[in-house]
Protein backbone atom coordinates (compact mmCIF):
# COMPACT_ATOMS: atom_id res chain seq x y z
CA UNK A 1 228.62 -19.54 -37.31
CA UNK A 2 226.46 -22.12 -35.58
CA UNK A 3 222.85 -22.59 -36.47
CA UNK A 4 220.60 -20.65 -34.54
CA UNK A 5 218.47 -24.08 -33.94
CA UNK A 6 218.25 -27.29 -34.34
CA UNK A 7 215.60 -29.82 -35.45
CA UNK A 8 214.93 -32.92 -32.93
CA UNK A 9 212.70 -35.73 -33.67
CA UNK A 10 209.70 -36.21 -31.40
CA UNK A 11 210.02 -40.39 -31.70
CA UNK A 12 213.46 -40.75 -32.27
CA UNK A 13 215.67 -38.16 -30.98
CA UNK A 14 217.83 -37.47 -33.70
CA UNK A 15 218.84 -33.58 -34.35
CA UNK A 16 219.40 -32.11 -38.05
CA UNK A 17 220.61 -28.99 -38.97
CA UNK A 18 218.38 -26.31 -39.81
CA UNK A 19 220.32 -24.97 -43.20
CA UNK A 20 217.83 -27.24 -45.48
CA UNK A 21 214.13 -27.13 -45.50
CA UNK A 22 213.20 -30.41 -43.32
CA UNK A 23 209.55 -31.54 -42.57
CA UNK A 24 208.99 -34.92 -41.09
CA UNK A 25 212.42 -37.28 -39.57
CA UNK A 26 213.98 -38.91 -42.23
CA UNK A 27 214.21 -41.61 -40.43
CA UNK A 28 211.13 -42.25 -39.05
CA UNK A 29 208.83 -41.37 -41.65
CA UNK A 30 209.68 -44.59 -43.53
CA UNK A 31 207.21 -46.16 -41.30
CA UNK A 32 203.98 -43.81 -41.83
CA UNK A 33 201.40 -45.69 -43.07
CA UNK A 34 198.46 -43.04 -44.44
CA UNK A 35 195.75 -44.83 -42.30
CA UNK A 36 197.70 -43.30 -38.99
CA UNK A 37 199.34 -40.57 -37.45
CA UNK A 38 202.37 -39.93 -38.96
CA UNK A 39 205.98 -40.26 -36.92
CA UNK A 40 208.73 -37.80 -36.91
CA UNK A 41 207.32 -34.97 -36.81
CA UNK A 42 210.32 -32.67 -35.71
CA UNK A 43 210.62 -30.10 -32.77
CA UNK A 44 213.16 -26.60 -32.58
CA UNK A 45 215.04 -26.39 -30.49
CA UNK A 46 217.89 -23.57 -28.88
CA UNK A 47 221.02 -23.35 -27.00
CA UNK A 48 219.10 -22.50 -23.90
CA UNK A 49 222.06 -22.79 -21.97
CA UNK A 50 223.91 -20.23 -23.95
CA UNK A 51 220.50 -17.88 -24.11
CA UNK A 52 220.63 -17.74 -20.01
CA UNK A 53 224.49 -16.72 -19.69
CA UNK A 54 224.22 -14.53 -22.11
CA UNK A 55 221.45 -12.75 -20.34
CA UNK A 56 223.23 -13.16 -16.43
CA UNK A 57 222.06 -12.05 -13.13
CA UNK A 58 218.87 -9.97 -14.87
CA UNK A 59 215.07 -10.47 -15.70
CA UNK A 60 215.48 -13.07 -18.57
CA UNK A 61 211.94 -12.80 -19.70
CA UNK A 62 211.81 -9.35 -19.87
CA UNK A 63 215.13 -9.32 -21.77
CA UNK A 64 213.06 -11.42 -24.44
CA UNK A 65 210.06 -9.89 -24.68
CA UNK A 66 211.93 -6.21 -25.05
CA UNK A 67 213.14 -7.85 -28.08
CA UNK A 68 210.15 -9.68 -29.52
CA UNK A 69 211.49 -13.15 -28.38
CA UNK A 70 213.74 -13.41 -31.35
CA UNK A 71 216.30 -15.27 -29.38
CA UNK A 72 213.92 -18.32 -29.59
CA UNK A 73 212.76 -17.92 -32.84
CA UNK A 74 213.79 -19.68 -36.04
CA UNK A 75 214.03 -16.16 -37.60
CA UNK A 76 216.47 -14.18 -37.76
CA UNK A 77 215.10 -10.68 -38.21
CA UNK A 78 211.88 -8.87 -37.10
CA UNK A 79 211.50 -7.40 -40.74
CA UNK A 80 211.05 -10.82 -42.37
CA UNK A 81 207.61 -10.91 -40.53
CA UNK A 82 204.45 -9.54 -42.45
CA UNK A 83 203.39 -6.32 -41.93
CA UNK A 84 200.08 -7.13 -40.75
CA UNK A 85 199.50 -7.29 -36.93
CA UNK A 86 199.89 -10.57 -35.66
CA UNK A 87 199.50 -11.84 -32.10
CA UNK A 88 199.56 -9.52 -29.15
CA UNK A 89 195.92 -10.51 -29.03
CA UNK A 90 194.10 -9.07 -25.97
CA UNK A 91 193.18 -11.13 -22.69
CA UNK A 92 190.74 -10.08 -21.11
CA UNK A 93 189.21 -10.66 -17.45
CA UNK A 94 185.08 -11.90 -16.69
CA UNK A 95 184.16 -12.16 -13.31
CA UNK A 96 180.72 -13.06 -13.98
CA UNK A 97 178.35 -15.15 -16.07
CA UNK A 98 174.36 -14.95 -16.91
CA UNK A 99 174.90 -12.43 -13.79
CA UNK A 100 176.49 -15.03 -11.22
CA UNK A 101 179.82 -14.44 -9.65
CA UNK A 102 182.49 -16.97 -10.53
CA UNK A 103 184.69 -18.24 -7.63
CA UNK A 104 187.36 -18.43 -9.88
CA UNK A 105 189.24 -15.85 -12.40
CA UNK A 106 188.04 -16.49 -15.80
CA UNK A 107 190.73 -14.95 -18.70
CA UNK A 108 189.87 -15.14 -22.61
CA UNK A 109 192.48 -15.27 -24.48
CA UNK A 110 190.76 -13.32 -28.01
CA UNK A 111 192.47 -14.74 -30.98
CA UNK A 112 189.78 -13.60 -33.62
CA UNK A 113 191.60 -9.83 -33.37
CA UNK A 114 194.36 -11.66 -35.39
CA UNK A 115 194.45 -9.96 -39.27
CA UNK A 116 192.39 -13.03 -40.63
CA UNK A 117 190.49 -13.42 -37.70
CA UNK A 118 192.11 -16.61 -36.33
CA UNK A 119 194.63 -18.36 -34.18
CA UNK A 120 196.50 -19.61 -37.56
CA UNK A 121 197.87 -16.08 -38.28
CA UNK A 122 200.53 -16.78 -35.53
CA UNK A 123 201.55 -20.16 -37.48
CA UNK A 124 201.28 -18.16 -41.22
CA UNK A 125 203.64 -15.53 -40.06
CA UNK A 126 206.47 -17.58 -38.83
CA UNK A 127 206.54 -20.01 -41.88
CA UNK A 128 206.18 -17.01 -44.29
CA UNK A 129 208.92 -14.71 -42.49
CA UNK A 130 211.00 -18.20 -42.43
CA UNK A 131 210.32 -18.45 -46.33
CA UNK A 132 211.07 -14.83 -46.83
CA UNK A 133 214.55 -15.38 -45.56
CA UNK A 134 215.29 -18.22 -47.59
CA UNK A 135 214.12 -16.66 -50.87
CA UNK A 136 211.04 -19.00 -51.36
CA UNK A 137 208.44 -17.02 -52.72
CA UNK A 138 205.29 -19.92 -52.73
CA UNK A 139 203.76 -21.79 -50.04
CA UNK A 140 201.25 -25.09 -50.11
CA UNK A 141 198.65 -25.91 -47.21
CA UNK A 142 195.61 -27.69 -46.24
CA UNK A 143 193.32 -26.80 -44.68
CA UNK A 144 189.49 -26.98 -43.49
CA UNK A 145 189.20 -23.48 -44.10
CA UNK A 146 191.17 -21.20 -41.02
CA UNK A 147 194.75 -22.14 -42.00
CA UNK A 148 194.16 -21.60 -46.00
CA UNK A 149 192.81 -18.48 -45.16
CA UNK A 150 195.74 -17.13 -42.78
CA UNK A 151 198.07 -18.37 -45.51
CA UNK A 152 196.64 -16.80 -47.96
CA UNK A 153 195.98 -13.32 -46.12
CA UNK A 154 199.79 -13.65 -44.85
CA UNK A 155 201.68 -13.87 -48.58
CA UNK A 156 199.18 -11.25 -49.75
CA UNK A 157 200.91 -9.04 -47.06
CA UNK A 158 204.24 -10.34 -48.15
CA UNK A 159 204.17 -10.57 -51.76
CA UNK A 160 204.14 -14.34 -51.43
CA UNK A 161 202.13 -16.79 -53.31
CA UNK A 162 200.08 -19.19 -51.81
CA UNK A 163 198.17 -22.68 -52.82
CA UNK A 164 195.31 -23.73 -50.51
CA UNK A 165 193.85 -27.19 -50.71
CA UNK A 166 190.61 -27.43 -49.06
CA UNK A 167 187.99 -29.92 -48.67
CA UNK A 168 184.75 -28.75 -51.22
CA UNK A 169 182.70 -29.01 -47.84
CA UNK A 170 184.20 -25.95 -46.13
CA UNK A 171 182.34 -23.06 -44.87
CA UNK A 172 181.37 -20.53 -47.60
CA UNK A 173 183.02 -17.65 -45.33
CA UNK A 174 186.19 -19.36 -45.12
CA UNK A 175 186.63 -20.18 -48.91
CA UNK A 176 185.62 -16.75 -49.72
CA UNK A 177 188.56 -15.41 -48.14
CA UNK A 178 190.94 -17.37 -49.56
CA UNK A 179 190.04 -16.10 -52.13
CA UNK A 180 189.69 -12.89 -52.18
CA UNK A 181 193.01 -12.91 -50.66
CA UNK A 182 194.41 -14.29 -54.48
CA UNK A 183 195.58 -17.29 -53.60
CA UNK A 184 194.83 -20.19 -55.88
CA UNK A 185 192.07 -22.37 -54.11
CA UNK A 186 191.87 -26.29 -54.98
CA UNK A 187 188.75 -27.65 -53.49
CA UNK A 188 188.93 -31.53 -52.86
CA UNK A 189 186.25 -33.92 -53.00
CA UNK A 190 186.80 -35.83 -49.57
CA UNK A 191 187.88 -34.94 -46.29
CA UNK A 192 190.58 -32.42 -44.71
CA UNK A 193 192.85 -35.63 -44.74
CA UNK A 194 192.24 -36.30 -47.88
CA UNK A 195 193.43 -32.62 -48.69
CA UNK A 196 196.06 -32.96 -46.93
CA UNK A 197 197.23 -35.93 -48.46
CA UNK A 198 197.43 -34.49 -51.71
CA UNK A 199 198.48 -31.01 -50.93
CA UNK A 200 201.97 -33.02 -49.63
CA UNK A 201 202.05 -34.91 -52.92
CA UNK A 202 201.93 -31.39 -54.78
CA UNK A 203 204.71 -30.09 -52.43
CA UNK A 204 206.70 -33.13 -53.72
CA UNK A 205 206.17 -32.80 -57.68
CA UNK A 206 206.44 -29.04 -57.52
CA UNK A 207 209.12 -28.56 -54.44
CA UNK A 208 207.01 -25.61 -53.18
CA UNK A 209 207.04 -24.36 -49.48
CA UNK A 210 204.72 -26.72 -47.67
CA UNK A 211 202.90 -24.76 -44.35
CA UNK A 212 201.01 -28.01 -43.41
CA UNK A 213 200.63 -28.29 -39.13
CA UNK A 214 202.65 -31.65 -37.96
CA UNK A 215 204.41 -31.67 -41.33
CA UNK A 216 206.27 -28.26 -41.11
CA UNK A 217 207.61 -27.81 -37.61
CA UNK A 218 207.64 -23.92 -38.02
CA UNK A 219 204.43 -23.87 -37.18
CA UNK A 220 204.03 -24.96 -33.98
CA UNK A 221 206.95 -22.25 -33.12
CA UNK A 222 204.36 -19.77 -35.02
CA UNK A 223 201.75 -21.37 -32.43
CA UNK A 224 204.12 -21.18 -29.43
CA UNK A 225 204.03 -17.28 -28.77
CA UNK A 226 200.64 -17.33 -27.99
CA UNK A 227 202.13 -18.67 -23.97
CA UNK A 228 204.81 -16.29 -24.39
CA UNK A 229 202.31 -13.48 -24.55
CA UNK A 230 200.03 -15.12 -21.78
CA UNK A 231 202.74 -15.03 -19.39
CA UNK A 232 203.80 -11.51 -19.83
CA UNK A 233 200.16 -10.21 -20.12
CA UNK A 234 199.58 -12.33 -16.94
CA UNK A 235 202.41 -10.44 -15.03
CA UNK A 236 204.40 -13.03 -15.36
CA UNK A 237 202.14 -15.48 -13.29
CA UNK A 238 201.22 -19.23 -14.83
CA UNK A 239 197.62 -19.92 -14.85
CA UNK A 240 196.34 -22.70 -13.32
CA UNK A 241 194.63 -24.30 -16.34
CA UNK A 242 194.09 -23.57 -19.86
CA UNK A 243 191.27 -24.94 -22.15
CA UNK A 244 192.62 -25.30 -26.21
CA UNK A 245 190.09 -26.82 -28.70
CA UNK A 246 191.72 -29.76 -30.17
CA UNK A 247 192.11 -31.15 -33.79
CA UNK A 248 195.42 -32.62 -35.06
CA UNK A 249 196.92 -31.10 -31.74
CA UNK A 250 199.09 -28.56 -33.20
CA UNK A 251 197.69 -25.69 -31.12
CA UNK A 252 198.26 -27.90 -27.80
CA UNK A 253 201.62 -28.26 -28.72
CA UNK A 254 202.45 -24.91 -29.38
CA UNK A 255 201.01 -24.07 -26.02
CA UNK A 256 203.11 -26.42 -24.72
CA UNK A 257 206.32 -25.70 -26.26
CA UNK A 258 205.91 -21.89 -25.20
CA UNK A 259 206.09 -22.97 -21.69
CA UNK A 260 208.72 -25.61 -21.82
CA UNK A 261 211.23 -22.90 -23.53
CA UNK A 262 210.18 -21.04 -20.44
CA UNK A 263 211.25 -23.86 -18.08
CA UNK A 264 214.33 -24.86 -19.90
CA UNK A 265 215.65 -21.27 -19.69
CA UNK A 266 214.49 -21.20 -15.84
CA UNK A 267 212.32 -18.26 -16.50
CA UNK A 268 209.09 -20.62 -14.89
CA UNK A 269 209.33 -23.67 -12.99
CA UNK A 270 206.51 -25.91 -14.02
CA UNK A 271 203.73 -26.15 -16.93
CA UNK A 272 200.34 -25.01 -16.20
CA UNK A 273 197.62 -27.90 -16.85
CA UNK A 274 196.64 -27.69 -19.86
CA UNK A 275 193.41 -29.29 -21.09
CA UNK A 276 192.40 -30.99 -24.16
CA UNK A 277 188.90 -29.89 -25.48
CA UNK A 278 187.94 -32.65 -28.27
CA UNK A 279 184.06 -32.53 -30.33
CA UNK A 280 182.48 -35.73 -28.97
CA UNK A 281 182.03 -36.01 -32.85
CA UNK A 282 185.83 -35.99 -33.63
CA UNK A 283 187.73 -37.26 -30.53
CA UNK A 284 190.30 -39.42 -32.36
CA UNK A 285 193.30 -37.91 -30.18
CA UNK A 286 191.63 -38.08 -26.70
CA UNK A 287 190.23 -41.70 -27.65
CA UNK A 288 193.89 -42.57 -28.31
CA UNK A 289 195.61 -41.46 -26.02
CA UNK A 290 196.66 -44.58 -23.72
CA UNK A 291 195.27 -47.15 -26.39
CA UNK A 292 197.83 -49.59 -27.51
CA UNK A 293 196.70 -49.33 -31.20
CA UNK A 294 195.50 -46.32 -32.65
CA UNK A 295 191.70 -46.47 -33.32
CA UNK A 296 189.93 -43.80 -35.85
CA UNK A 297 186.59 -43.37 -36.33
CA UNK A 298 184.39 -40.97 -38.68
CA UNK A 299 184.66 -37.14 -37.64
CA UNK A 300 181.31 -35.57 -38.00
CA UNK A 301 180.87 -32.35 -35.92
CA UNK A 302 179.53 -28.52 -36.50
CA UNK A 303 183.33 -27.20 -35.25
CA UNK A 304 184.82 -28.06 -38.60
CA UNK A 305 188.42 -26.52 -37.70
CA UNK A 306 189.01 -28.99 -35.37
CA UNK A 307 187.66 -32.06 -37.31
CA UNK A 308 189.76 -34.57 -37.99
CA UNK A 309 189.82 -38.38 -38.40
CA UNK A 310 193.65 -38.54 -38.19
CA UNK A 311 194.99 -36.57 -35.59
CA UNK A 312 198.70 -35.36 -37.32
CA UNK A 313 200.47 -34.16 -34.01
CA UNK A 314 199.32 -37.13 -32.76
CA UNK A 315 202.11 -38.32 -30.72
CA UNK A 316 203.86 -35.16 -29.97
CA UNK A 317 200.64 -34.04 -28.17
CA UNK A 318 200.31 -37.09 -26.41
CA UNK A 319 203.74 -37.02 -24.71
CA UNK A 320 203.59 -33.44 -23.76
CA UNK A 321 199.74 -34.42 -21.96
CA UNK A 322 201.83 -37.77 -20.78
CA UNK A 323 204.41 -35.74 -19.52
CA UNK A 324 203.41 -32.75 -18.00
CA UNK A 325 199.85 -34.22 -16.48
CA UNK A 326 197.66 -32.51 -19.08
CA UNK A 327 193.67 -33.67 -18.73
CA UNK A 328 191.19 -33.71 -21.28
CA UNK A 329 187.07 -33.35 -22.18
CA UNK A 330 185.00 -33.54 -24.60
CA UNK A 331 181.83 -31.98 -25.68
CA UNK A 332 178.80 -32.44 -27.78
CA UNK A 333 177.78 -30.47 -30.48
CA UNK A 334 174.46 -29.51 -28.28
CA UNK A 335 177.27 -28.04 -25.96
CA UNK A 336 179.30 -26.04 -27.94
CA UNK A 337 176.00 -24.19 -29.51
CA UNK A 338 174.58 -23.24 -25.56
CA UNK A 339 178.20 -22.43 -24.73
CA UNK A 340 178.25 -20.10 -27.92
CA UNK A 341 175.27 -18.21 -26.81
CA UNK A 342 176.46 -18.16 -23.30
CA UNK A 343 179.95 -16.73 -24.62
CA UNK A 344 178.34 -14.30 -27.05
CA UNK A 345 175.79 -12.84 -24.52
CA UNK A 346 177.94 -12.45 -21.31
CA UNK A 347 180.97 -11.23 -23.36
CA UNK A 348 180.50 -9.92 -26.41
CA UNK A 349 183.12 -12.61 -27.95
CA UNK A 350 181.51 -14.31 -30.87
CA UNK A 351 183.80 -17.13 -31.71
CA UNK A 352 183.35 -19.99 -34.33
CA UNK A 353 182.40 -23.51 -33.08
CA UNK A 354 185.78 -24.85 -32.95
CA UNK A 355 187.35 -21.99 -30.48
CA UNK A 356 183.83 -22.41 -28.32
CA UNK A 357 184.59 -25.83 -28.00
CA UNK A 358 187.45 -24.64 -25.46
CA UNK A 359 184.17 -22.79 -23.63
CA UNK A 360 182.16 -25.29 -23.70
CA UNK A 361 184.93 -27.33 -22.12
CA UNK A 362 185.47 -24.79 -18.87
CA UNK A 363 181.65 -24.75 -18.67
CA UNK A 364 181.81 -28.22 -18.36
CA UNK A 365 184.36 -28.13 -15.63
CA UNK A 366 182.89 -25.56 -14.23
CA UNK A 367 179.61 -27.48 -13.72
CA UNK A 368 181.39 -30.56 -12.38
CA UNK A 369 182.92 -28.33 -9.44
CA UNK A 370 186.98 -29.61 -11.10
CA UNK A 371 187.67 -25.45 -11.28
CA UNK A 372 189.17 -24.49 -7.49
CA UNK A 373 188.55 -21.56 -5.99
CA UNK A 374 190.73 -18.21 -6.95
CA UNK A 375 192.39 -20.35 -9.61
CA UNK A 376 193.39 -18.62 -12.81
CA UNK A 377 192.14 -20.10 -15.82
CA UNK A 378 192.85 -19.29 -19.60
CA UNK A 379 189.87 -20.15 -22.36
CA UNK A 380 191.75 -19.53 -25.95
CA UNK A 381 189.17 -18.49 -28.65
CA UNK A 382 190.82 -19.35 -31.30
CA UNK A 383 188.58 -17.99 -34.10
CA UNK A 384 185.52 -15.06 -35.10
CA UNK A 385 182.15 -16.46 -35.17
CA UNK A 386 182.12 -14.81 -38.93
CA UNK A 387 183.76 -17.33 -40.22
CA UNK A 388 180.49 -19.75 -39.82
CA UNK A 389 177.14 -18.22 -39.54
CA UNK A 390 175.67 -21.49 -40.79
CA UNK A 391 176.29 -23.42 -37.44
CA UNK A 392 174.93 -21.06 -35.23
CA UNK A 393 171.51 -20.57 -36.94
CA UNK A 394 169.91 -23.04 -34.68
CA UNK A 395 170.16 -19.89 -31.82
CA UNK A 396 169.23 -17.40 -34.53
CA UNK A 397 164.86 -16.59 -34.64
CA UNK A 398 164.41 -13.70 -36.44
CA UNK A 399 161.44 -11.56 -34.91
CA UNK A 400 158.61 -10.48 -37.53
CA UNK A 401 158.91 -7.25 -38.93
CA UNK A 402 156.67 -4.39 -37.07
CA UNK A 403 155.00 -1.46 -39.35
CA UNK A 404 156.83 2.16 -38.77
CA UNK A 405 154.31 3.31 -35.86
CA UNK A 406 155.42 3.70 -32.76
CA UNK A 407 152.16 1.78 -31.04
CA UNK A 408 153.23 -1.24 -32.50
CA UNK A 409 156.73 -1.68 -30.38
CA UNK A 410 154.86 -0.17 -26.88
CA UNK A 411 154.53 -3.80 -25.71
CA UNK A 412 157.71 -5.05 -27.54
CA UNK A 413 159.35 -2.62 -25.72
CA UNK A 414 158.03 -3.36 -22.65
């Protein structure tokens, strides 16, 4: 029986068979130097050719969705997935904000509803069904605080056990529910590449199941269904534009690949624009992208999820942007916090800094007239503001306490 998939390097081209666990290209990971982003990170990929005959003269999308898109997943059986609730996140619809009517439609894509309250659930539930299948029964990650936590939620579900390297500066929310979740937490002194680092080192001496984003290419198919969903929930209609918060560029390629398994089974017949959203105070990808030598500097920025001084996905970002026109922002801290409260009171979404970043970039756009009339455009939240309270206490003045007589709130309430 042929594989369902196959694995294709991003730098070289080379395809491997998926009957082994594979991370990075053989080939072209000889070359990585630690200081940059790594190469060979590898992409799945179908028979799409086969998937449309099979499906002839019919509704190919609808075809897929009716059966959870399992024809382009590297699983091979809805039951390996957790039994949590993952994706199927709402969208939902604003036509105004601070009471102004916007000229354009404004969607919010609500990831936060996910079963640990962030975008990585989607990533965590692919890799663990995948490990479920193949009778692996640990799984390794890094992570600033999101990912460990979906990982570890996700094997609770499954029976799995999970190892979460972290740096020791995370938020307190995030570490918390890793673990209450049980998995076994090892905070490093240093930075999320740092953790990273050594959490592949401890995949190598102990040959567990490593999760890591642009080291396990599972994840970005996790990542991908998050366009598969947008374009049914959508009506089948592509945006226009769609704002992701950037990091190590995992998420943007996940977005990405969605679509282009859309185009190369004919379903759509181009890629909406999709747009970068880096913190001015980690914009190593964005700075990078048409340099000739990759550049980092020091990431220091209140949206820790998508902090990073070495961008991992790194060049498989940059030639999706390169190839399908994708644009790209960035925004200041100062931003994201009046973009938070603007979010929170117009829509009831609170979202962490690193999903607001994606706000803060539409606002942006927004206020620079680059958002055309009646164009659709897709904001993805990618996180719960619960997950760090710290940031946003700058917003946050607590009013003094009144006694229990009703003439002392007349004027308050006034």
């Amino acid at each position: 029986m042929p594989d369902k998939f196959q694995y294709e390097c991003n730098d070289c081209g080379k395809t491997y068979n998926s009957e082994v666990v594979m991370y990075l290209c053989p080939s072209c990971q000889e070359g990585n130097q630690p200081d940059l982003p790594p190469k060979g990170v590898l992409k799945t990929i179908y028979d799409y050719e086969q998937i449309r005959f099979s499906i002839p003269g019919k509704n190919i999308f609808e075809i897929l969705q009716d059966d959870h898109f399992m024809e382009i997943l590297p699983i091979n059986d809805m039951k390996s997935l957790p039994p949590l609730k993952v994706g199927n996140t709402p969208l939902y619809r604003f036509e105004k904000l601070d009471s102004a009517e916007l000229p354009f439609e404004l969607f919010l894509k609500d990831d936060s509803q996910n079963p640990t309250f962030s975008f990585k659930d989607r990533a965590s539930a692919l890799v663990s069904a995948w490990a479920k299948e193949n009778n692996i029964d640990t799984i390794i990650a890094a992570s600033t605080g999101n990912a460990g936590s979906s990982l570890a939620g996700i094997c609770a579900s499954q029976g799995q056990k999970s190892v979460i390297f972290v740096p020791a500066s995370a938020p307190l929310a995030k570490l918390t529910q890793i673990m209450m979740y049980g998995a076994k937490i090892i905070p490093v002194r240093g930075t999320y590449d740092n953790a990273y680092d050594l959490s592949v080192k401890a995949t190598e001496q102990s040959g567990y199941y490593n999760r890591n984003t642009a080291f396990n290419p599972l994840t970005i198919e996790g990542k991908k269904t998050v366009s598969l969903e947008l374009f049914g929930q959508m009506n089948q209609q592509l945006p226009d534009r769609i704002f992701v918060p950037v990091g190590d560029g995992v998420v943007l390629s996940g977005v990405y690949k969605g679509f282009e398994d859309l185009l190369k089974l004919g379903i759509i017949d181009r890629i909406p624009v999709m747009v970068a959203v880096q913190a001015d105070g980690s914009r190593n990808l964005v700075d990078n992208l048409f340099a000739n030598e990759f550049k980092t500097s020091g990431s220091k920025t209140i949206a820790d999820s998508i902090s990073v001084d070495i961008p991992r996905n790194f060049h498989m970002t940059t030639d999706f942007m390169k190839k399908y026109g994708g644009e790209w922002i960035t925004v200041t801290d100062e931003e994201i916090l009046e973009a938070s409260a603007l979010l929170s009171r117009n829509t009831g979404i609170f979202s962490e800094p690193a999903a607001v970043a994606a706000f803060a970039g539409m606002v942006k756009y927004m206020a620079a007239d680059k958002l055309e009339a009646g164009s659709k455009n897709v904001v993805l939240l990618t996180g719960s503001g619960l997950k760090d309270l710290k940031s946003v206490q700058p917003l946050i003045t607590l009013p003094e306490p009144v006694d229990p007589d009703i003439k002392d709130i007349e004027d308050i309430l006034k």
